[in-house]
C-alpha atoms as a PDB file:
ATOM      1  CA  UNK A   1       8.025  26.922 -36.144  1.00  0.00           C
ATOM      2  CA  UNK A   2       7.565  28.393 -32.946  1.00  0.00           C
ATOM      3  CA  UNK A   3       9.633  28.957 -29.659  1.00  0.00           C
ATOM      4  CA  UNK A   4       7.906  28.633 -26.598  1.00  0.00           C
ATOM      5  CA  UNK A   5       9.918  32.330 -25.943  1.00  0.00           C
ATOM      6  CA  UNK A   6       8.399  33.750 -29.005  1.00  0.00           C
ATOM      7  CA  UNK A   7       4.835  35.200 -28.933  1.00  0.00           C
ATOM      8  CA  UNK A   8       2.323  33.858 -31.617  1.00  0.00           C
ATOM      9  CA  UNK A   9       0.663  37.372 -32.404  1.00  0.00           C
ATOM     10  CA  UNK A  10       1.842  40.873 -32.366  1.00  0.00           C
ATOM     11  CA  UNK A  11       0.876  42.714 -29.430  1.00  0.00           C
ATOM     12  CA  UNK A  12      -0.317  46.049 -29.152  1.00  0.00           C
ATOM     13  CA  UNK A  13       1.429  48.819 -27.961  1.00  0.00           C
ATOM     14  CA  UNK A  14       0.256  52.868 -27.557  1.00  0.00           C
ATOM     15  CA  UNK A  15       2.021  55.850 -26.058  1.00  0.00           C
ATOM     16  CA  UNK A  16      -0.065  58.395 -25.070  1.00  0.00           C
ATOM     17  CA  UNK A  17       2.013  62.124 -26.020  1.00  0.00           C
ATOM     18  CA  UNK A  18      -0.998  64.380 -24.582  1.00  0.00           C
ATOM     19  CA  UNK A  19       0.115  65.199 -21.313  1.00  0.00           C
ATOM     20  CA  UNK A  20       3.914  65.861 -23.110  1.00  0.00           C
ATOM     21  CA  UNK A  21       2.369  67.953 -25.947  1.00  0.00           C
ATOM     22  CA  UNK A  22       0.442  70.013 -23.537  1.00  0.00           C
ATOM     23  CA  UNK A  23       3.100  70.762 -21.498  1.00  0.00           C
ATOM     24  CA  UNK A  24       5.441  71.328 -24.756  1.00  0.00           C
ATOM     25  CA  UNK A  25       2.940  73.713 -26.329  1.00  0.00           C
ATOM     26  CA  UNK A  26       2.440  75.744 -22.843  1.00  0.00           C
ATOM     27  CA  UNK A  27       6.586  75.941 -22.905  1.00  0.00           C
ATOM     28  CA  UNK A  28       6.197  77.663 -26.380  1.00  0.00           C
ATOM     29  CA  UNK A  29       3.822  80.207 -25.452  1.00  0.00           C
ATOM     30  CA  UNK A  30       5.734  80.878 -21.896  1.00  0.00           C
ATOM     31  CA  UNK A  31       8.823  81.296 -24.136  1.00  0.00           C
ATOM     32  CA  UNK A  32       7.283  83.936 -26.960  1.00  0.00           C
ATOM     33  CA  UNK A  33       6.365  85.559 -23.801  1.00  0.00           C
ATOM     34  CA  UNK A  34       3.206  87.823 -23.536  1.00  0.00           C
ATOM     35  CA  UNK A  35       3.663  90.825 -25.803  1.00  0.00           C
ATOM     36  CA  UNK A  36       3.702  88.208 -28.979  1.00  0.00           C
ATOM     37  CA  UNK A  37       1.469  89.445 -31.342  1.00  0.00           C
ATOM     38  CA  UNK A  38       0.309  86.506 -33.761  1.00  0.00           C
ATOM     39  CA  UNK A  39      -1.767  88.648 -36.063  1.00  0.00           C
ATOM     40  CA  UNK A  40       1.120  91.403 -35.986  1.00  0.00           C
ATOM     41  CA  UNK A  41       4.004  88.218 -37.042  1.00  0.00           C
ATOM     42  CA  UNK A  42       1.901  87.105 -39.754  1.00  0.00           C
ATOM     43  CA  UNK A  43       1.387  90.912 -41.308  1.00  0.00           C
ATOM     44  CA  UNK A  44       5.594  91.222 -40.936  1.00  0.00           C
ATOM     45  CA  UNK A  45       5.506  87.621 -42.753  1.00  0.00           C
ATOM     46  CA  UNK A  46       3.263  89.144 -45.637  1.00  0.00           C
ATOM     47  CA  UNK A  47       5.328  92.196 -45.870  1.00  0.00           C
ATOM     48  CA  UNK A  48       8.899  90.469 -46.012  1.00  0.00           C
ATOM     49  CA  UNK A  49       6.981  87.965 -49.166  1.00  0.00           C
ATOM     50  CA  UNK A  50       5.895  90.959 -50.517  1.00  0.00           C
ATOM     51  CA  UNK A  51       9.481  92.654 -50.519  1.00  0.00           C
ATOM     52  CA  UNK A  52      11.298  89.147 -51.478  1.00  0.00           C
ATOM     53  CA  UNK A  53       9.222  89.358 -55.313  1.00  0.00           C
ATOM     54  CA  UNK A  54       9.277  92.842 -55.596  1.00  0.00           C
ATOM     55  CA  UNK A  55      11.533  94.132 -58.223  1.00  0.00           C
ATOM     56  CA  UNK A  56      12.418  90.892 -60.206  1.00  0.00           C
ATOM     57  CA  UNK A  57      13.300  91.561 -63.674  1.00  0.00           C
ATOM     58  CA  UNK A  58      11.797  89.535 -66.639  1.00  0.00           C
ATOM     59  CA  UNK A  59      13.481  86.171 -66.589  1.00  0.00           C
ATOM     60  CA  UNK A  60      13.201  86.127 -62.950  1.00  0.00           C
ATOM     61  CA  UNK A  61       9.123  87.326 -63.465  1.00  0.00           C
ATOM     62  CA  UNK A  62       8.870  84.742 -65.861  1.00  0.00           C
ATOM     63  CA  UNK A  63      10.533  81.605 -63.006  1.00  0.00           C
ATOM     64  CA  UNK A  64       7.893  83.208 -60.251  1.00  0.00           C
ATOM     65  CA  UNK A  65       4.878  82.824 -62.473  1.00  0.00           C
ATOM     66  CA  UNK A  66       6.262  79.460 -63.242  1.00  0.00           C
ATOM     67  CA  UNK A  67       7.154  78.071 -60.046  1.00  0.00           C
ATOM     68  CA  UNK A  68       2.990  79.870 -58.866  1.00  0.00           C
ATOM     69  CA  UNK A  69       1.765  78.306 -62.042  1.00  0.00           C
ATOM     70  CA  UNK A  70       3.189  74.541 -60.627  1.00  0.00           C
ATOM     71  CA  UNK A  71       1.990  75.316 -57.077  1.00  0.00           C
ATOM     72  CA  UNK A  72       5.260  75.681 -55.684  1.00  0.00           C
ATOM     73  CA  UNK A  73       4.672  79.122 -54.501  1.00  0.00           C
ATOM     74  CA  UNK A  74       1.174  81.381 -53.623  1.00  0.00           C
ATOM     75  CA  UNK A  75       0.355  83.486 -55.771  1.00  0.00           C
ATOM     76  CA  UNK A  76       0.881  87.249 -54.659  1.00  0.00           C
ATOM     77  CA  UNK A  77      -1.747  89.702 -54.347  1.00  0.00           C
ATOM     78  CA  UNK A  78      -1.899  92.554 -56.692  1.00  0.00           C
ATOM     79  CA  UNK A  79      -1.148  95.847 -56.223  1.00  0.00           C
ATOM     80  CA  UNK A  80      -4.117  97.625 -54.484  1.00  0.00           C
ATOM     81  CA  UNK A  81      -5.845  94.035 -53.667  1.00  0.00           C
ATOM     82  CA  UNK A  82      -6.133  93.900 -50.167  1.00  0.00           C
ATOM     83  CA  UNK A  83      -4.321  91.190 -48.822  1.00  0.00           C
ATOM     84  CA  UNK A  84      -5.069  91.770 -45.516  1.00  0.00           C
ATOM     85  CA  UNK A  85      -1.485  93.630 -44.194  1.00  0.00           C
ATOM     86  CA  UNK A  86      -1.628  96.166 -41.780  1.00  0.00           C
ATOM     87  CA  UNK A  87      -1.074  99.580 -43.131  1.00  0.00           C
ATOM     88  CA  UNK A  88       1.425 101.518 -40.636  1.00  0.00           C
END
């Protein structure tokens, strides 16, 4: 059955987002503003993980090496491994 109104095959139809997501990703950068420091952010983000799994006790130990164990969180890096942080 067919309509003269309805179209016998799909037609195709594309949006091109580059000239958006270059403008959008420009935006971001403008906004963190010139001093950002992406090396510096990641380091801070290494140091806060580090500080969030210090100090667990056992049964806590025991959920981490779980949950690392089932891939549902990195491992950590050992103490004296050098995970790359910046020493201040």
């Amino acid at each position: 059955m067919n309509d003269d109104d309805t179209p016998d095959r799909l037609q195709a139809f594309e949006l091109d987002f580059t000239d958006h997501e270059t403008r959008r990703g420009a935006e971001v950068l403008a906004a963190l503003g010139e001093d950002w420091d992406p090396v510096a952010v990641l380091h801070e983000e290494e140091a806060a993980y580090r500080l969030l799994y210090s100090g667990l006790d056992e049964e806590q130990e025991a959920v981490y090496r779980t949950l690392v164990a089932a891939g549902v969180l990195p491992p950590r890096a050992e103490p004296g491994e050098d995970d790359g942080a910046a020493s201040d």
